[in-house]
C-alpha atoms as a PDB file:
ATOM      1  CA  UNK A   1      70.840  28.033  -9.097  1.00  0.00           C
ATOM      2  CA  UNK A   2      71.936  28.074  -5.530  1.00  0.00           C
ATOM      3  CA  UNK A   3      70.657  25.593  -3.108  1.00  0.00           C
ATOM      4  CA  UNK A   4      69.238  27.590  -0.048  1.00  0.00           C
ATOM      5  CA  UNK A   5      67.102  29.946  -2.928  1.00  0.00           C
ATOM      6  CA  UNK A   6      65.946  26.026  -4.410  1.00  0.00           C
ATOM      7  CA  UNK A   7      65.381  24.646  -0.646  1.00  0.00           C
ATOM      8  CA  UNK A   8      63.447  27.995  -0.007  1.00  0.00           C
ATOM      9  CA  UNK A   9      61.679  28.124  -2.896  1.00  0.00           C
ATOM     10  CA  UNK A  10      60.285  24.363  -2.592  1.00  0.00           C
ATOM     11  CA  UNK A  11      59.270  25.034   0.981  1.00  0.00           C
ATOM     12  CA  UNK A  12      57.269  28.024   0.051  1.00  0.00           C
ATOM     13  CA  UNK A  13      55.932  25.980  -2.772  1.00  0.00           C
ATOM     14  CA  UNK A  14      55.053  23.346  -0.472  1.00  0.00           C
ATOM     15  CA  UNK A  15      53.330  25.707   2.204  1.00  0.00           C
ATOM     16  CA  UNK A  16      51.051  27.356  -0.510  1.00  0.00           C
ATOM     17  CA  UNK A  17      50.334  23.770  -1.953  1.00  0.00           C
ATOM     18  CA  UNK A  18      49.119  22.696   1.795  1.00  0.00           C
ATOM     19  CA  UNK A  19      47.348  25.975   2.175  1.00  0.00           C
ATOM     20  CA  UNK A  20      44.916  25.850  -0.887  1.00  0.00           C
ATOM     21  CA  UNK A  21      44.330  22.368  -1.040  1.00  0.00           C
ATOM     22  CA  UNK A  22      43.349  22.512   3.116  1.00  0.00           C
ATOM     23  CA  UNK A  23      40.668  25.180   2.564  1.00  0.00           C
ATOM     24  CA  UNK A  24      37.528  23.044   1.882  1.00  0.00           C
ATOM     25  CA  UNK A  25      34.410  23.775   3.994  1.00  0.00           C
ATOM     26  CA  UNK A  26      33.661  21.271   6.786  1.00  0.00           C
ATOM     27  CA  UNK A  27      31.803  18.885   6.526  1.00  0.00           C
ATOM     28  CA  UNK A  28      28.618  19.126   8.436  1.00  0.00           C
ATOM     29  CA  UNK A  29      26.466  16.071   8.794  1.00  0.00           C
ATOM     30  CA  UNK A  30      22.575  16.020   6.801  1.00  0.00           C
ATOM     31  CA  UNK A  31      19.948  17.111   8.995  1.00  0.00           C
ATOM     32  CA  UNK A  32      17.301  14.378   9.742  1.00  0.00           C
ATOM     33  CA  UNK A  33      14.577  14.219   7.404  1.00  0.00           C
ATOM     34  CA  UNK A  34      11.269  12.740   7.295  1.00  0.00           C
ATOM     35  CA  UNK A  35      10.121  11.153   3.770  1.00  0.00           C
ATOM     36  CA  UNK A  36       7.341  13.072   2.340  1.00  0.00           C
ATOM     37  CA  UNK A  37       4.519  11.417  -0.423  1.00  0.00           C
ATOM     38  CA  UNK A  38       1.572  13.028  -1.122  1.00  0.00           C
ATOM     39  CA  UNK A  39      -1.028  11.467  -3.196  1.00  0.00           C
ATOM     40  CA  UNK A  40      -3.948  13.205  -4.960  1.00  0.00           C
ATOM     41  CA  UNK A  41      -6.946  13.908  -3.165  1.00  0.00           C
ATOM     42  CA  UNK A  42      -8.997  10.256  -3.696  1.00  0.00           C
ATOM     43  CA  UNK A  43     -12.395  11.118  -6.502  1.00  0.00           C
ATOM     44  CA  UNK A  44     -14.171   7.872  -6.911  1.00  0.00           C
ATOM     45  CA  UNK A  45     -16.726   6.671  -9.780  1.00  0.00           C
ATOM     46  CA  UNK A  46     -19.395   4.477  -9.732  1.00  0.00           C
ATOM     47  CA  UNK A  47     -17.864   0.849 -11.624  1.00  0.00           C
ATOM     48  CA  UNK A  48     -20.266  -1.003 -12.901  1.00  0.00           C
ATOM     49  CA  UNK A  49     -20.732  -4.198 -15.310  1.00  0.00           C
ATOM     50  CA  UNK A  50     -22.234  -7.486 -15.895  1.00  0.00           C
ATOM     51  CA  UNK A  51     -21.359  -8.756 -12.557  1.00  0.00           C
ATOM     52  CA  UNK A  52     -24.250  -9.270  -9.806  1.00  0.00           C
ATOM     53  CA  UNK A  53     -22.849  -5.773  -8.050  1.00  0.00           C
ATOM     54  CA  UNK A  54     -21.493  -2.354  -8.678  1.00  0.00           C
ATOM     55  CA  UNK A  55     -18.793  -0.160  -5.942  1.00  0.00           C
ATOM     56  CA  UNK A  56     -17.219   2.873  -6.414  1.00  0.00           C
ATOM     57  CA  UNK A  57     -13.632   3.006  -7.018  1.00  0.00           C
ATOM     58  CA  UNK A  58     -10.556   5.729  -7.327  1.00  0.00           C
ATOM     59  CA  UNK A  59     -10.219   7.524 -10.359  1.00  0.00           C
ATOM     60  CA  UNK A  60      -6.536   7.507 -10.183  1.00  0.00           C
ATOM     61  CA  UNK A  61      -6.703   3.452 -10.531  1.00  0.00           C
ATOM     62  CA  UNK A  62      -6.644   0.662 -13.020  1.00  0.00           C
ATOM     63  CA  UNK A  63      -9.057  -1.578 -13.254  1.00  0.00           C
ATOM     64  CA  UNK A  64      -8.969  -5.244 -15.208  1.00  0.00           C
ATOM     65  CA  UNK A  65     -11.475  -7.635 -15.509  1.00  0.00           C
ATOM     66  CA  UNK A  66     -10.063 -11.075 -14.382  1.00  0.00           C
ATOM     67  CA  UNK A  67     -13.349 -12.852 -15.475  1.00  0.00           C
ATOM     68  CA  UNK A  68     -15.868 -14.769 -13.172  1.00  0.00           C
ATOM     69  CA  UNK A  69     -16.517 -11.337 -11.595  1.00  0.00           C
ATOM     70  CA  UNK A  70     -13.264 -10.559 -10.028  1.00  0.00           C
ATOM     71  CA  UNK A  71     -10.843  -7.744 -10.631  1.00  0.00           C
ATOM     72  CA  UNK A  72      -7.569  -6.190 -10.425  1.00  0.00           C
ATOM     73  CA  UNK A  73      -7.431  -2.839  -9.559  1.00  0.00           C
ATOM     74  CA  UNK A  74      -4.032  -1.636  -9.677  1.00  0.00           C
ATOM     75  CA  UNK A  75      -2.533   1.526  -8.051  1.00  0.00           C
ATOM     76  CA  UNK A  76       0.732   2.178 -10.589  1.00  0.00           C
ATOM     77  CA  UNK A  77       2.001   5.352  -8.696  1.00  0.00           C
ATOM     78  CA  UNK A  78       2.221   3.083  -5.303  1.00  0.00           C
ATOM     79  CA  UNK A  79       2.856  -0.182  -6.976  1.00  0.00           C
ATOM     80  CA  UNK A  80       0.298  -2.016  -5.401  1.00  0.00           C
ATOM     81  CA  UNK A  81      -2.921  -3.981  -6.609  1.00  0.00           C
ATOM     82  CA  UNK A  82      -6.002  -4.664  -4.565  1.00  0.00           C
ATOM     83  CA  UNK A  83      -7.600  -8.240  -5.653  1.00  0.00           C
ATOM     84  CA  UNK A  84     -11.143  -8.818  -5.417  1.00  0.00           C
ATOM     85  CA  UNK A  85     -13.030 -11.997  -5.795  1.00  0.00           C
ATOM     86  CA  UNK A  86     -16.457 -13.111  -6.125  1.00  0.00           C
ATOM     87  CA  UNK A  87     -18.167 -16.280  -5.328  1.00  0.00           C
ATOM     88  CA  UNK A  88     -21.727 -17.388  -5.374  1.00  0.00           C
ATOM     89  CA  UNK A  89     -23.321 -18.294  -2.343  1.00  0.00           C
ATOM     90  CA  UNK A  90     -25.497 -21.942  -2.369  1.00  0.00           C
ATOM     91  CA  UNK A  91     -25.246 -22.917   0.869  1.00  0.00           C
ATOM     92  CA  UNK A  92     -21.097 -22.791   1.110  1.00  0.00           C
ATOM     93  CA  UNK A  93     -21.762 -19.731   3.364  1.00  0.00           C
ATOM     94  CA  UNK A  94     -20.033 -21.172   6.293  1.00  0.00           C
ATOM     95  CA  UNK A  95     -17.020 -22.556   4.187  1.00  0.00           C
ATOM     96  CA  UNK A  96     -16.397 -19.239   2.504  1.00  0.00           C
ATOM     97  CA  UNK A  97     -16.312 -17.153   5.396  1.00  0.00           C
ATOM     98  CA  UNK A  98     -13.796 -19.926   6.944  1.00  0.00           C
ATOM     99  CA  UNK A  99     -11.827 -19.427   3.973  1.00  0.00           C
ATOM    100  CA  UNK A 100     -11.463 -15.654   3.737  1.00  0.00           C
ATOM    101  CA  UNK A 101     -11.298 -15.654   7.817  1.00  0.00           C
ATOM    102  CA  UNK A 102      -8.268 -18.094   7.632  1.00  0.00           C
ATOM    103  CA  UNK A 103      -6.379 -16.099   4.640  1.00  0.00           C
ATOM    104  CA  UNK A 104      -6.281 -13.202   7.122  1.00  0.00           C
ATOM    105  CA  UNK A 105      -5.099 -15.305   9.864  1.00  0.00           C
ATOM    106  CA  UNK A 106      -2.137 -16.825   7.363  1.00  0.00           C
ATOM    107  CA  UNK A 107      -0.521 -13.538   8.297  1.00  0.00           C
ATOM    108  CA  UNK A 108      -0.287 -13.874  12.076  1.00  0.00           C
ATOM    109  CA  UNK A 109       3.438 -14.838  12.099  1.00  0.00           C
ATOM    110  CA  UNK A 110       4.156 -11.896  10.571  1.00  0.00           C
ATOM    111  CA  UNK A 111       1.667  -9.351  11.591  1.00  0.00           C
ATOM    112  CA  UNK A 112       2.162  -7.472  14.762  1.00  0.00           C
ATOM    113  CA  UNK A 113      -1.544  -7.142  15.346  1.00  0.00           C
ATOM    114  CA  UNK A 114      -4.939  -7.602  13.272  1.00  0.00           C
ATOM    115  CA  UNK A 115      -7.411  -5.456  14.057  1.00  0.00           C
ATOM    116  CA  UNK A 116     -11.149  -6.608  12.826  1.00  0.00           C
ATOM    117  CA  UNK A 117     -13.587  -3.718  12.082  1.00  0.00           C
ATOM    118  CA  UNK A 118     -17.439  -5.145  11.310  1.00  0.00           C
ATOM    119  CA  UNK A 119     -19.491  -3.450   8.711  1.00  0.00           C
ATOM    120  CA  UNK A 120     -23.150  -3.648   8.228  1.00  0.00           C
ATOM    121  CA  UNK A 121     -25.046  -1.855   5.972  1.00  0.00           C
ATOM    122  CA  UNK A 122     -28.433  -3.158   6.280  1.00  0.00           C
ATOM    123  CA  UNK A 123     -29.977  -0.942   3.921  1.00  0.00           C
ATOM    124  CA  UNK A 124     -27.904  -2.536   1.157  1.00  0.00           C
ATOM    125  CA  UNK A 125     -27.762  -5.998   2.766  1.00  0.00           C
ATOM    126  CA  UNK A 126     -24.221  -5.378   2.435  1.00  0.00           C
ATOM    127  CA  UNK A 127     -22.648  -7.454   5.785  1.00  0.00           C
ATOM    128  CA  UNK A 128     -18.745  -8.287   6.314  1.00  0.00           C
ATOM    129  CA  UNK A 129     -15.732  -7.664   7.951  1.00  0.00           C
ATOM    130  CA  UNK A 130     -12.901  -5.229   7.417  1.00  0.00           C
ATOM    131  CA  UNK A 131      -9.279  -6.651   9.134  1.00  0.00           C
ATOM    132  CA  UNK A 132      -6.033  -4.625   9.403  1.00  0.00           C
ATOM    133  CA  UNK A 133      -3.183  -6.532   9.642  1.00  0.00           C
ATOM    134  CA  UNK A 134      -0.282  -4.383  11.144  1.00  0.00           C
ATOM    135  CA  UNK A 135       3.653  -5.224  10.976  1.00  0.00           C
ATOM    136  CA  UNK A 136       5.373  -6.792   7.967  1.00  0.00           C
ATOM    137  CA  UNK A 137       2.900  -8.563   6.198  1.00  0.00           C
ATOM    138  CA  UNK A 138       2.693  -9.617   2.951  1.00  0.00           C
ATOM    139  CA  UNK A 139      -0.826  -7.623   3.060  1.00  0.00           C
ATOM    140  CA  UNK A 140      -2.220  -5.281   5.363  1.00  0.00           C
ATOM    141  CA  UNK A 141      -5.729  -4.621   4.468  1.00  0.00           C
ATOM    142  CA  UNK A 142      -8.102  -7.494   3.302  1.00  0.00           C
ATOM    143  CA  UNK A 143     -12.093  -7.512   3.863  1.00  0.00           C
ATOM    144  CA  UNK A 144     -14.525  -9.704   2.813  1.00  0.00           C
ATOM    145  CA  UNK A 145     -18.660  -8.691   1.964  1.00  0.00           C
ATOM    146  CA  UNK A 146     -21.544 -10.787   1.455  1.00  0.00           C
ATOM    147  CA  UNK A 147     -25.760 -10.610   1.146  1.00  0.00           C
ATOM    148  CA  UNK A 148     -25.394 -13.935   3.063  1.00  0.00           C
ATOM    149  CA  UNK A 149     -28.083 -15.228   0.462  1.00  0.00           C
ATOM    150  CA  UNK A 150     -26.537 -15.196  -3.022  1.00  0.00           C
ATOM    151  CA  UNK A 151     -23.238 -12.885  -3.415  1.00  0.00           C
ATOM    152  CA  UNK A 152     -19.534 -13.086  -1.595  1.00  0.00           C
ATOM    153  CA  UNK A 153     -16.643 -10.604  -2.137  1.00  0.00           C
ATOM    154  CA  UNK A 154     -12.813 -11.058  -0.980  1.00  0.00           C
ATOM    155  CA  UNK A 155     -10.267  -8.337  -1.352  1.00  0.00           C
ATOM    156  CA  UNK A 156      -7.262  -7.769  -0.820  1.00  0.00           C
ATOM    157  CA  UNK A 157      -3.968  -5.578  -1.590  1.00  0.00           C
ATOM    158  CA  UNK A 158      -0.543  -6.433  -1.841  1.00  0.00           C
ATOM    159  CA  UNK A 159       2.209  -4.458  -2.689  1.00  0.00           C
ATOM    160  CA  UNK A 160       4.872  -5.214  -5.296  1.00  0.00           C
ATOM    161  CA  UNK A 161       8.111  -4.310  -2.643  1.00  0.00           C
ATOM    162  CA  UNK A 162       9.370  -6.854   0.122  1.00  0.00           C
ATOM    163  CA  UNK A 163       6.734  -6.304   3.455  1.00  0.00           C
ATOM    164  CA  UNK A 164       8.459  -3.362   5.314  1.00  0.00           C
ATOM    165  CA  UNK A 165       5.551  -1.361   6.929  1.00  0.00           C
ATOM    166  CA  UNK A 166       7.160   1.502   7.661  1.00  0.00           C
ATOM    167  CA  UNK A 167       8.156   2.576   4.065  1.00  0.00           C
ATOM    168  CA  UNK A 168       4.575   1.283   2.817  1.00  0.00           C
ATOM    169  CA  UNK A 169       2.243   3.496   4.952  1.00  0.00           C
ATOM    170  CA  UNK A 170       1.753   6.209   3.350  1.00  0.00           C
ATOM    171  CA  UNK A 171       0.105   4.219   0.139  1.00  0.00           C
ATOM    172  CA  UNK A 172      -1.173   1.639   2.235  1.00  0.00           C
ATOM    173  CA  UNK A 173      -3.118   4.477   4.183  1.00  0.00           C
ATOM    174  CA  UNK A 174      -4.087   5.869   0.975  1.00  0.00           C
ATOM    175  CA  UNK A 175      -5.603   2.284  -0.186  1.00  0.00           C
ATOM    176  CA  UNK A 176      -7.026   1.172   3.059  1.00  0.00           C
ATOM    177  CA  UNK A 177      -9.490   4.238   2.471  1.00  0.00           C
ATOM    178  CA  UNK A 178     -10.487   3.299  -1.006  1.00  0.00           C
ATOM    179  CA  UNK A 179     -10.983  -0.383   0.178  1.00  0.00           C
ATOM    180  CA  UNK A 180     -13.416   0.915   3.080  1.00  0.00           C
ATOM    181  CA  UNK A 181     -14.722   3.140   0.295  1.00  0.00           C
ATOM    182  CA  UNK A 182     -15.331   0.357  -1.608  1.00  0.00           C
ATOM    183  CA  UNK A 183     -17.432  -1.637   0.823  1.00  0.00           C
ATOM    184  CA  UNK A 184     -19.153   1.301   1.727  1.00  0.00           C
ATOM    185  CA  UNK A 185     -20.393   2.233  -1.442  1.00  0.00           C
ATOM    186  CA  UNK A 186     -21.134  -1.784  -3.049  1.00  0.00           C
ATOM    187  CA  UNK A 187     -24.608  -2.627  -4.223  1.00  0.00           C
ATOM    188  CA  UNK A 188     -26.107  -6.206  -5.467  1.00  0.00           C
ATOM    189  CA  UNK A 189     -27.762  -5.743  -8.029  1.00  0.00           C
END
């Protein structure tokens, strides 16, 4: 074979090579996107035991007796649980509401803000205080509820992911309204 055919060859060879492995598409960058959850429209039920009150809570959620009247009622699809505690009241009124008042305010260094909401329901004797704790926190939505007689309720939800509010507010909108739900709708029995 004579060299210049060879030489010619290659180089043709070489241009087709460069040709077809060159002809990708660009590369465009991804369009900005905003995540999207959507949780199921919230149907409550009436939850009811042996303990001195009764509440509605969401369908979609677990719910495990932790004995002496306080619960775990855990959202699996948003990995969270909401705690709630009961304690009698005999004249510790002013040291329980202390207590739940300064578990809230544990959260200032990280919160950015807490915003307290009151409730009263006076036709239940149901009386408390609802607190939103914006920012990283390890919570973000704790109330307390009491008759101011006999019965005091705590609750509060934490999520099982490191405090990043941003990527938690979807579910933690979601279960601030079944919290409010649930001090709307408590009874003493």
């Amino acid at each position: 074979m004579n060299k210049p055919f060879a030489l010619k060859t290659l180089f043709v060879l070489l241009v087709f090579t460069v040709l077809f492995t060159s002809c990708k598409d660009d590369v465009l960058p991804k369009p900005s996107s905003q995540l999207r959850l959507e949780y199921p429209i919230a149907e409550y039920t009436k939850y009811q035991n042996h303990c001195p009150f009764t509440f509605d809570m969401n369908a979609d959620a677990v719910i495990k007796d932790d004995g002496n009247c306080g619960f775990s009622i855990t959202y699996p699809k948003m990995k969270a649980t909401l705690y709630l505690t009961y304690k009698p009241v005999s004249g510790n009124l002013n040291n329980l509401l202390r207590d739940a008042q300064k578990l809230t305010y544990e959260h200032v260094i990280k919160a950015d803000d807490i915003l307290e909401q009151p409730f009263i329901n006076p036709n239940k004797k149901v009386y408390g205080m609802f607190y939103q704790v914006g920012g990283n926190a390890a919570t973000n939505s704790q109330f307390y509820v009491t008759d101011s007689v006999k019965h005091f309720i705590t609750g509060s939800v934490y999520f099982y992911a490191k405090p990043n509010f941003d990527s938690i507010m979807p579910a933690a909108s979601y279960i601030k309204n079944d919290m409010q739900t649930l001090m709307e709708s408590l009874e003493w029995k």
